[in-house]
C-alpha atoms as a PDB file:
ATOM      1  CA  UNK A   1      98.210 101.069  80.105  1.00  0.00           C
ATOM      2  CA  UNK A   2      97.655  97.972  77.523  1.00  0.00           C
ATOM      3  CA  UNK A   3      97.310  94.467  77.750  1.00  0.00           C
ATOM      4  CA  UNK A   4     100.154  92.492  76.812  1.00  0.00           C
ATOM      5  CA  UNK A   5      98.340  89.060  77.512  1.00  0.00           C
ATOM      6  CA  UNK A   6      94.312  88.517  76.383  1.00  0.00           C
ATOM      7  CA  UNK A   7      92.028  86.726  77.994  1.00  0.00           C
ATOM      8  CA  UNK A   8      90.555  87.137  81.489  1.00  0.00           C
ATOM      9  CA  UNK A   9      92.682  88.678  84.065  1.00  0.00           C
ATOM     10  CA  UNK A  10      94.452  85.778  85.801  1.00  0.00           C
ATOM     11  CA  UNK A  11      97.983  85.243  87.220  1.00  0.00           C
ATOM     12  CA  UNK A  12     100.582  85.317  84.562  1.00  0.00           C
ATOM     13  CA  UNK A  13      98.497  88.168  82.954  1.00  0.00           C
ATOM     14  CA  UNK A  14     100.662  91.208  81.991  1.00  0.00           C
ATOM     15  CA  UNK A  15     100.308  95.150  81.090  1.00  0.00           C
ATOM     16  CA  UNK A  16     102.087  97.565  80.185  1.00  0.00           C
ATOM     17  CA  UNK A  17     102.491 100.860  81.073  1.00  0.00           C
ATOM     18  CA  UNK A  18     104.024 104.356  80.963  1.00  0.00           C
ATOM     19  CA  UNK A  19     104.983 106.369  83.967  1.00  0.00           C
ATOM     20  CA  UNK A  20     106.165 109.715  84.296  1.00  0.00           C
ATOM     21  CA  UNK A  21     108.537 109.949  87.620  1.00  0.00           C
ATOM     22  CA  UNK A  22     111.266 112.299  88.440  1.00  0.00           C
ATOM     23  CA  UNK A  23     110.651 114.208  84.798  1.00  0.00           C
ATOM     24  CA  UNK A  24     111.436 111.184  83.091  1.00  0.00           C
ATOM     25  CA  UNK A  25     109.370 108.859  81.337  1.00  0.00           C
ATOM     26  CA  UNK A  26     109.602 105.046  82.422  1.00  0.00           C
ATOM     27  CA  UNK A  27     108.212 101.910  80.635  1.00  0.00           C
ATOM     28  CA  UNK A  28     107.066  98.933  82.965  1.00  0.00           C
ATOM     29  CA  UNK A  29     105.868  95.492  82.380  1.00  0.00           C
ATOM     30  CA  UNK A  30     104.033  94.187  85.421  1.00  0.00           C
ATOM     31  CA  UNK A  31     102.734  90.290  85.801  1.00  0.00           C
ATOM     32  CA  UNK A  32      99.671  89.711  87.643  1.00  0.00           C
ATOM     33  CA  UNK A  33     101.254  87.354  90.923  1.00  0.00           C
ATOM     34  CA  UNK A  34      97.871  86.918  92.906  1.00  0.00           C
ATOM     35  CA  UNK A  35      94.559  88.674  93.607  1.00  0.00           C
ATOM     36  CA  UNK A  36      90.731  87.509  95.166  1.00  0.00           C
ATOM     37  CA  UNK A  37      88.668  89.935  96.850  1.00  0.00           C
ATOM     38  CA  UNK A  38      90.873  91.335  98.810  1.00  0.00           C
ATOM     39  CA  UNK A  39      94.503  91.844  97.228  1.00  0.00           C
ATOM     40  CA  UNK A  40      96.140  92.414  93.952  1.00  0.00           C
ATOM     41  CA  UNK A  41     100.060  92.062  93.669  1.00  0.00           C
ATOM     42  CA  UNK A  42     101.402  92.778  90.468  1.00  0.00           C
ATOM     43  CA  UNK A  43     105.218  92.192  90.264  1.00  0.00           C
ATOM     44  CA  UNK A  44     107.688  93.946  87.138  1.00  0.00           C
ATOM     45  CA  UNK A  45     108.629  91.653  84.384  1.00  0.00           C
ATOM     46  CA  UNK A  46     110.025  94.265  83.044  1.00  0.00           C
ATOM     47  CA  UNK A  47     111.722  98.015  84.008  1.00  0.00           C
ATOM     48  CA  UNK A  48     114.228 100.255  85.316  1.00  0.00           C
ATOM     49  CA  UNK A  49     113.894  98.276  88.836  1.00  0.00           C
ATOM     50  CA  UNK A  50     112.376  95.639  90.432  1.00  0.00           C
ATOM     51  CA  UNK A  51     108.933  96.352  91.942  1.00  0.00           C
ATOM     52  CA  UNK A  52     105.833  94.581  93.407  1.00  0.00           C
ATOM     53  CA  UNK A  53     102.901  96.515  93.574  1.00  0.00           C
ATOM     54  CA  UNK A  54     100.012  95.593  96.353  1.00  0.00           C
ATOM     55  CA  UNK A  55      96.786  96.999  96.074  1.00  0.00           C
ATOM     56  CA  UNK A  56      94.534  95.910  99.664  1.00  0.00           C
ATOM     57  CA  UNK A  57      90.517  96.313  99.784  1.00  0.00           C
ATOM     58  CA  UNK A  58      88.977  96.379 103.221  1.00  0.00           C
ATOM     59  CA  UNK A  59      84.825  96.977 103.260  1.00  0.00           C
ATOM     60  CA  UNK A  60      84.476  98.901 105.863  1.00  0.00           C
ATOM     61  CA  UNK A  61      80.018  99.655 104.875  1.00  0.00           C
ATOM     62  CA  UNK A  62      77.759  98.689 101.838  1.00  0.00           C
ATOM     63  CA  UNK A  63      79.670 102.025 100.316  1.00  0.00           C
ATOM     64  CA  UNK A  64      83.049 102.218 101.594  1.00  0.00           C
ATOM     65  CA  UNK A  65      86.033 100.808 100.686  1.00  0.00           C
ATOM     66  CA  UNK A  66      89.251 101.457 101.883  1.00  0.00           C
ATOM     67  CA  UNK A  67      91.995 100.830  99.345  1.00  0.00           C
ATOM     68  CA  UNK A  68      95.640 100.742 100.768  1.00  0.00           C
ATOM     69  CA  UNK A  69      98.409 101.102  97.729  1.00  0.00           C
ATOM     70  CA  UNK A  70     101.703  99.413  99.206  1.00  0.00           C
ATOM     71  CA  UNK A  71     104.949  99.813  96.378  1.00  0.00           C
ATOM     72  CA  UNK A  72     108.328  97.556  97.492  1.00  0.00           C
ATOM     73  CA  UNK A  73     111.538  97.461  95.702  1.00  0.00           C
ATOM     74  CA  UNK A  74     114.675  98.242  95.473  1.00  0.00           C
ATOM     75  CA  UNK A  75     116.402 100.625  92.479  1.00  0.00           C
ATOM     76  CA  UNK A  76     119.946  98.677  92.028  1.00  0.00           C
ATOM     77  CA  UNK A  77     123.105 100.538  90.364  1.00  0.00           C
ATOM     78  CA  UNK A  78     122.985 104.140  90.570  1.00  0.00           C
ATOM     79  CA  UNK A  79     120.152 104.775  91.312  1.00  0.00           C
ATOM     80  CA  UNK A  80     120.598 102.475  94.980  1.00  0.00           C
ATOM     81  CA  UNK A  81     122.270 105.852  95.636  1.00  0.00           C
ATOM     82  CA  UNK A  82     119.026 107.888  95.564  1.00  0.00           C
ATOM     83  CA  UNK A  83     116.593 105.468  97.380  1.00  0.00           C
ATOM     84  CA  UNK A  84     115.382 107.622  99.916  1.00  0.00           C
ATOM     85  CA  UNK A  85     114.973 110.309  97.607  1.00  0.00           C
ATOM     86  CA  UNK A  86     112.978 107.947  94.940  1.00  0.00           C
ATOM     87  CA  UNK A  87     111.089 106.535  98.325  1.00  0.00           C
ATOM     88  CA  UNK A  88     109.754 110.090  98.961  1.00  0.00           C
ATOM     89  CA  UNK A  89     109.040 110.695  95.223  1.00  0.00           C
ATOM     90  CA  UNK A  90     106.886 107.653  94.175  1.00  0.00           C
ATOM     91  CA  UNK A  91     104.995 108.412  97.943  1.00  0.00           C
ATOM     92  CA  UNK A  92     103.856 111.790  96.623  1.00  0.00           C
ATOM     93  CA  UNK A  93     103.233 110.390  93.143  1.00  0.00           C
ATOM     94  CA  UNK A  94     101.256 107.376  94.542  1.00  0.00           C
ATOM     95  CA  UNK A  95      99.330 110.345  96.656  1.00  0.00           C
ATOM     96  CA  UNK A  96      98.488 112.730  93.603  1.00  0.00           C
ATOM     97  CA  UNK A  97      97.658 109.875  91.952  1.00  0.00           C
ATOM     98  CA  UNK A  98      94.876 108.455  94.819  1.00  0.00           C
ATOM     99  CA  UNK A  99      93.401 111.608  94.824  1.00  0.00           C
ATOM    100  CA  UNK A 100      92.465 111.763  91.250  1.00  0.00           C
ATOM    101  CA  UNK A 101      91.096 108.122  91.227  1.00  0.00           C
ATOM    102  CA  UNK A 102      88.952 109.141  94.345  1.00  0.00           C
ATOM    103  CA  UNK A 103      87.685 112.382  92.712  1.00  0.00           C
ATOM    104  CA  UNK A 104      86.980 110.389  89.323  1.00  0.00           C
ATOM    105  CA  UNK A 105      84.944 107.558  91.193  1.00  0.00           C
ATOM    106  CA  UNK A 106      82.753 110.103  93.347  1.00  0.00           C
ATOM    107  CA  UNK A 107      82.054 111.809  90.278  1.00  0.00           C
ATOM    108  CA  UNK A 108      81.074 109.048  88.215  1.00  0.00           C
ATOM    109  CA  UNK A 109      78.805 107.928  91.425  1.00  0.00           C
ATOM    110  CA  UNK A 110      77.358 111.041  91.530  1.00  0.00           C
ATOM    111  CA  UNK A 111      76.412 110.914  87.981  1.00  0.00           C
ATOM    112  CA  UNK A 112      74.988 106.930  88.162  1.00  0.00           C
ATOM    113  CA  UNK A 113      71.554 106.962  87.469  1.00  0.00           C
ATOM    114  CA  UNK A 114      69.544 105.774  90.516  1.00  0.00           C
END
């Protein structure tokens, strides 16, 4: 991922990024289109399809957070064909990748000093 805008994050801000799907590598542009507390949409500026991306943050206790990941769009062309199977895909992608964020941030809490 890089930063295709400076400054603080805001809406209008856009990164870049690199995704590996399907055995192909994908380039995406995503805009920031909202976040507080609670939410962060990004949308694609830019990429094979459009695509919002919704990232939800619920406190549940002073140490939990639950994060839910929510991806809409709709691949156009010939890929349209393959929806379903692209819907299935980018689930267990979006899963592998949870699972490494989670083990990553319980392993850098259980290193924290304190």
């Amino acid at each position: 991922m890089r930063w295709k805008t400076s400054g603080p994050l805001q809406v209008g801000s856009r990164v870049a990024f690199v995704a590996n799907f399907l055995l192909k590598e994908l380039s995406y542009t995503y805009e920031v289109a909202g976040y507080s507390d609670q939410k962060f949409v990004m949308k694609t500026a830019e990429g094979p399809f459009p695509m919002e991306t919704t990232y939800s943050f619920e406190v549940i206790s002073d140490h939990i957070t639950r994060m839910t990941l929510r991806n809409k769009g709709k691949p156009a062309g010939f890929l349209g064909l393959f929806t379903p199977f692209i819907s299935l895909m980018m689930k267990r992608a979006n899963k592998k990748d949870l699972k490494k964020l989670k083990s990553i941030l319980e392993h850098s809490r259980e290193r924290k000093p304190g």
